[in-house]
Protein backbone atom coordinates (compact mmCIF):
# COMPACT_ATOMS: atom_id res chain seq x y z
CA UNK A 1 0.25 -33.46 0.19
CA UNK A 2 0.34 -29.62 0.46
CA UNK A 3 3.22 -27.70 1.35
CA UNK A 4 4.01 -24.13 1.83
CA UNK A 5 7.15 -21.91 2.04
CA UNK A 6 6.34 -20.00 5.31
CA UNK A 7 8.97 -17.35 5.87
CA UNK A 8 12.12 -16.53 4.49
CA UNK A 9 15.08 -15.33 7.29
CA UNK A 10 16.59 -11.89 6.42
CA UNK A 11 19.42 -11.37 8.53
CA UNK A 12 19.05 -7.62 9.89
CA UNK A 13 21.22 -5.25 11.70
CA UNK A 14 18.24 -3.44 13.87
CA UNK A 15 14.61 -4.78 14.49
CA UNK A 16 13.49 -1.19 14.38
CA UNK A 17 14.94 0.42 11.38
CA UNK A 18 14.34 -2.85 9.46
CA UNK A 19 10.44 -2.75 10.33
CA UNK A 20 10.72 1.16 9.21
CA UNK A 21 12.50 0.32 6.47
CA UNK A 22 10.01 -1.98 5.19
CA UNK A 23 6.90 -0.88 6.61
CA UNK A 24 7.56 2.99 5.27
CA UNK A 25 9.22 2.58 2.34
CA UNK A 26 7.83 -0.55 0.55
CA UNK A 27 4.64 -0.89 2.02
CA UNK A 28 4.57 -4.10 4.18
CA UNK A 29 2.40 -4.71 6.47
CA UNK A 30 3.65 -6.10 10.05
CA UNK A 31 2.54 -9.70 10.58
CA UNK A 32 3.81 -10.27 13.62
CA UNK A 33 6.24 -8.73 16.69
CA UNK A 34 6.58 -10.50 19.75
CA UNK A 35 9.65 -10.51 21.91
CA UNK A 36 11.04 -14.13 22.63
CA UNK A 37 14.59 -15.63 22.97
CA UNK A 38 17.18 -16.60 20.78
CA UNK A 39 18.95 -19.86 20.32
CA UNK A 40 21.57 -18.60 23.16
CA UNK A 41 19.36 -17.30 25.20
CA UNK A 42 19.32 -13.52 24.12
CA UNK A 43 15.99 -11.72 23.85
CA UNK A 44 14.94 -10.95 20.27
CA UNK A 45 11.77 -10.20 18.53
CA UNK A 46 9.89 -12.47 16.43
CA UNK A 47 9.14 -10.37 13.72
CA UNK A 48 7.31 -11.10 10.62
CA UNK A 49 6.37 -8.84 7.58
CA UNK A 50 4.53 -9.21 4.42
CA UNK A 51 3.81 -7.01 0.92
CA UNK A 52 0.31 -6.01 1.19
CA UNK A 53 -2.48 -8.36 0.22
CA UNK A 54 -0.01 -10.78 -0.05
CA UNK A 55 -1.29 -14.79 0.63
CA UNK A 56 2.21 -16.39 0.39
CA UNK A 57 5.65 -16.26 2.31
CA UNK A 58 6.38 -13.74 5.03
CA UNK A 59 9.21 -12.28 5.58
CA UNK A 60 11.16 -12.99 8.52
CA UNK A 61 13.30 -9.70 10.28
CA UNK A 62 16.06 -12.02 11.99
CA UNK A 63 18.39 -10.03 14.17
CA UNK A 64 22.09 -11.24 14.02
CA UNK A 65 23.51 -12.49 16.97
CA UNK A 66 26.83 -13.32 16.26
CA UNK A 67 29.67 -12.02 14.49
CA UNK A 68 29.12 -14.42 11.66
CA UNK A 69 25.72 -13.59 11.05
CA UNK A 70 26.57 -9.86 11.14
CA UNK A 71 28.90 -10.46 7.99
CA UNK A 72 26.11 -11.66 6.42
CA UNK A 73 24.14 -8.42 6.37
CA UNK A 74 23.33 -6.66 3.15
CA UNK A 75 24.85 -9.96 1.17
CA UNK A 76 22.91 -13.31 1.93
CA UNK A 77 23.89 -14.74 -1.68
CA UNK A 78 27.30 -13.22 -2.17
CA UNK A 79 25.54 -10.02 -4.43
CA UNK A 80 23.04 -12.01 -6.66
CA UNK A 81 19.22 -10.94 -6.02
CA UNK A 82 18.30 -12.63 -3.36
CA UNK A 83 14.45 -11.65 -2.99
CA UNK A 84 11.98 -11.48 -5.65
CA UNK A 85 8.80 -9.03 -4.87
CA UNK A 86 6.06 -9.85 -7.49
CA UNK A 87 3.42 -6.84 -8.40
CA UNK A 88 0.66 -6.63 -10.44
CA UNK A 89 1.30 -3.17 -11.67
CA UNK A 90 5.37 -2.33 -11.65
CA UNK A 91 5.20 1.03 -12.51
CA UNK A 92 2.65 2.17 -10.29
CA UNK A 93 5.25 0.42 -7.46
CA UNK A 94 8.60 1.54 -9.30
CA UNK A 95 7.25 5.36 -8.84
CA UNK A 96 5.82 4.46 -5.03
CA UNK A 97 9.11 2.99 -4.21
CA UNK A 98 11.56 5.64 -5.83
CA UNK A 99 9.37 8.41 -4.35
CA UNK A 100 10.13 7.02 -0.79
CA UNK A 101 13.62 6.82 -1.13
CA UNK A 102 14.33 2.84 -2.14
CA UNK A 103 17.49 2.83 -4.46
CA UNK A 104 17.34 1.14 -7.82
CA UNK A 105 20.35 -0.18 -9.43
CA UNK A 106 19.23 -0.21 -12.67
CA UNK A 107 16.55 0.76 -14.91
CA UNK A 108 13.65 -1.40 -15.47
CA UNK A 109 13.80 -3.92 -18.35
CA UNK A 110 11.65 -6.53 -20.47
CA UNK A 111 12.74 -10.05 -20.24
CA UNK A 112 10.94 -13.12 -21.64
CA UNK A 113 9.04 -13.69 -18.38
CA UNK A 114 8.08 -10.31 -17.60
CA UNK A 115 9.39 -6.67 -16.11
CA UNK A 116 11.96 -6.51 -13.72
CA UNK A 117 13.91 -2.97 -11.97
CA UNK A 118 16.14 -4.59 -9.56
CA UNK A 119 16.49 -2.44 -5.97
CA UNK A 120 18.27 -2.68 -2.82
CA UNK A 121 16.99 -2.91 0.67
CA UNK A 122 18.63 -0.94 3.36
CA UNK A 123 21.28 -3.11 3.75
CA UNK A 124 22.07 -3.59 0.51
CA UNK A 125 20.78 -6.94 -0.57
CA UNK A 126 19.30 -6.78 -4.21
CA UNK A 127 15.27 -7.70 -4.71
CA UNK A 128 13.99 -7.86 -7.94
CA UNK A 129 10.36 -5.55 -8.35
CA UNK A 130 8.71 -8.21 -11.00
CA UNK A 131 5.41 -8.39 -13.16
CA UNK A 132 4.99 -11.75 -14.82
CA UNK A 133 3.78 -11.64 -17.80
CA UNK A 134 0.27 -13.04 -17.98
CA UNK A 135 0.16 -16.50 -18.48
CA UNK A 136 -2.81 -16.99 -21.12
């Protein structure tokens, strides 16, 4: 059996300034965005973004569409990092990212499984930038 995480639901205020926000300032590349309808009937975009030359999960830009889901913005897992955006070089990204305006709440730091600088989206959900150490 093979299985595969596919996308991963980010609950977004604006399709727009999300896809801006991740396009421009961390470097994703638009999958997908197509217009289709919610579960109750609203129109909303199917939009799907990825880090570049990435091969696993997308990320899904999902629009809120009720009042519940809009108090869900900016904190999907009550202020823990929720997202965890691997790299192959973190400094080269750390400098990309901070030059472009992406907030980092902390400096970087070694930890037994690699380096991590933890930053916020534009919402304000926490990612963690991470190299792995290499695994020889």
């Amino acid at each position: 059996m093979a299985q595969t995480l596919g996308y991963v639901a980010l609950v977004v205020r604006d399709y727009d300034e999300a896809l801006v926000f991740f396009t421009h300032s961390l470097g994703f590349t638009v999958i997908e965005d197509t217009v289709a309808k919610d579960r109750l009937g609203n129109e909303k975009r199917w939009g799907l973004v990825s880090p570049p030359g990435s091969r696993g999960t997308s990320l899904l830009l999902a629009r809120a569409s009720t009042p519940e889901e809009a108090s869900r913005i900016g904190n999907q897992t009550g202020g823990r990092v929720f997202l965890f955006l691997h790299t192959d070089d973190l400094w080269r990204d750390y400098r990309e990212m901070l030059a472009r305006g992406v907030k980092f709440r902390e400096e970087s730091r070694q930890e037994a499984y690699g380096t991590v600088a933890v930053f916020e989206d534009l919402y304000g959900n926490k990612w963690d930038l991470l190299e792995l150490k290499n695994k020889n």
